[in-house]
Protein backbone atom coordinates (compact mmCIF):
# COMPACT_ATOMS: atom_id res chain seq x y z
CA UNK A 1 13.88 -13.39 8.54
CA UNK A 2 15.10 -11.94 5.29
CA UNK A 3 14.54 -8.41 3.61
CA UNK A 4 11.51 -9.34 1.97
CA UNK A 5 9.50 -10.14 5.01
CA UNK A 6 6.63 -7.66 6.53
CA UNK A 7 6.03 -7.48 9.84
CA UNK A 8 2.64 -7.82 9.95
CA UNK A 9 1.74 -5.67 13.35
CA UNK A 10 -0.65 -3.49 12.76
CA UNK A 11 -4.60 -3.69 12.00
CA UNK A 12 -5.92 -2.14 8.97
CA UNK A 13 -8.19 0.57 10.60
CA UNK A 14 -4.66 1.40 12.45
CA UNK A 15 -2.69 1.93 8.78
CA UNK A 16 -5.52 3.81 6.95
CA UNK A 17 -6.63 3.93 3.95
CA UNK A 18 -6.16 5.96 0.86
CA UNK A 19 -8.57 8.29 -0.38
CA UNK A 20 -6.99 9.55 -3.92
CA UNK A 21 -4.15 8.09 -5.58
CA UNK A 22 -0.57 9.70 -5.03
CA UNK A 23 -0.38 9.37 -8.96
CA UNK A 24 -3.16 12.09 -9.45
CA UNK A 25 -0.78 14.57 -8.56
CA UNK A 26 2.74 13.52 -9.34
CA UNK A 27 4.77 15.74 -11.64
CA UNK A 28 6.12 12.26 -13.69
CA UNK A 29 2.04 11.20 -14.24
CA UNK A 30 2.31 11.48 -17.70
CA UNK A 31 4.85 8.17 -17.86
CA UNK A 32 2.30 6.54 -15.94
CA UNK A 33 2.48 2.94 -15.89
CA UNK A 34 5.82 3.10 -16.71
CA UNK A 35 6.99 4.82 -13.92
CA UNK A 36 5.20 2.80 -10.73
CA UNK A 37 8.33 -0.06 -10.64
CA UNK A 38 10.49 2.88 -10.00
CA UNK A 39 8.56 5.19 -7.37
CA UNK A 40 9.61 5.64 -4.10
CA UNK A 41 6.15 6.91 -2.48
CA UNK A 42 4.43 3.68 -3.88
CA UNK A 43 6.62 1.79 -2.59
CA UNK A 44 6.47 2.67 0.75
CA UNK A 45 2.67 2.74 0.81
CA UNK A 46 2.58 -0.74 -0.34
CA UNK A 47 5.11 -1.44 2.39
CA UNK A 48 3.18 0.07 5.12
CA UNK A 49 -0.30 -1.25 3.75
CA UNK A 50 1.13 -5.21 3.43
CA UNK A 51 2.19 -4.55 7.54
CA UNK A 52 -2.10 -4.55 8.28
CA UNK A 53 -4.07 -7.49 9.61
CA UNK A 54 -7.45 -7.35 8.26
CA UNK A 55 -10.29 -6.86 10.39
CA UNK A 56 -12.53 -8.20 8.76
CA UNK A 57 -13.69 -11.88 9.47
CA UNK A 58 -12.31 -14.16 6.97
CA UNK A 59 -16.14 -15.66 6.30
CA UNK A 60 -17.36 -12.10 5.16
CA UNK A 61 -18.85 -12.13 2.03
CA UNK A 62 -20.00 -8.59 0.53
C-alpha cells in the first residue's frame, strides 16, 4: 500500500457533508483558483471525503 492509497472505511452519511464552501470565508479567496493546489484545509477534506463508501445503490438513477 503506498501513500496515495485511501482507506476507504467509512460510509458517506458517517463523513458528512459540506454545507458552504471553506473558500467563502478564507482570507486568500481573492487568488481563488489559484490557490486550491496549495491549501491545506482542501486537502484534507478531499482526503477524508475519498475515505466514504457510498450508500447509495449503484443502480440509482435521480
Amino acid at each position: 500500500m503506498d501513500n496515495q492509497s485511501i482507506k476507504r472505511d467509512l460510509f458517506d452519511f458517517e463523513v458528512g457533508y459540506l454545507t458552504q464552501s471553506p473558500c467563502v470565508n478564507c482570507e486568500f479567496r481573492e487568488n481563488l483558483p489559484k490557490c486550491h493546489k496549495g491549501c491545506i484545509l482542501l486537502d484534507q477534506i478531499q482526503t477524508r471525503l475519498a475515505r466514504a463508501i457510498s450508500s447509495q445503490s449503484s443502480r440509482y438513477e435521480s
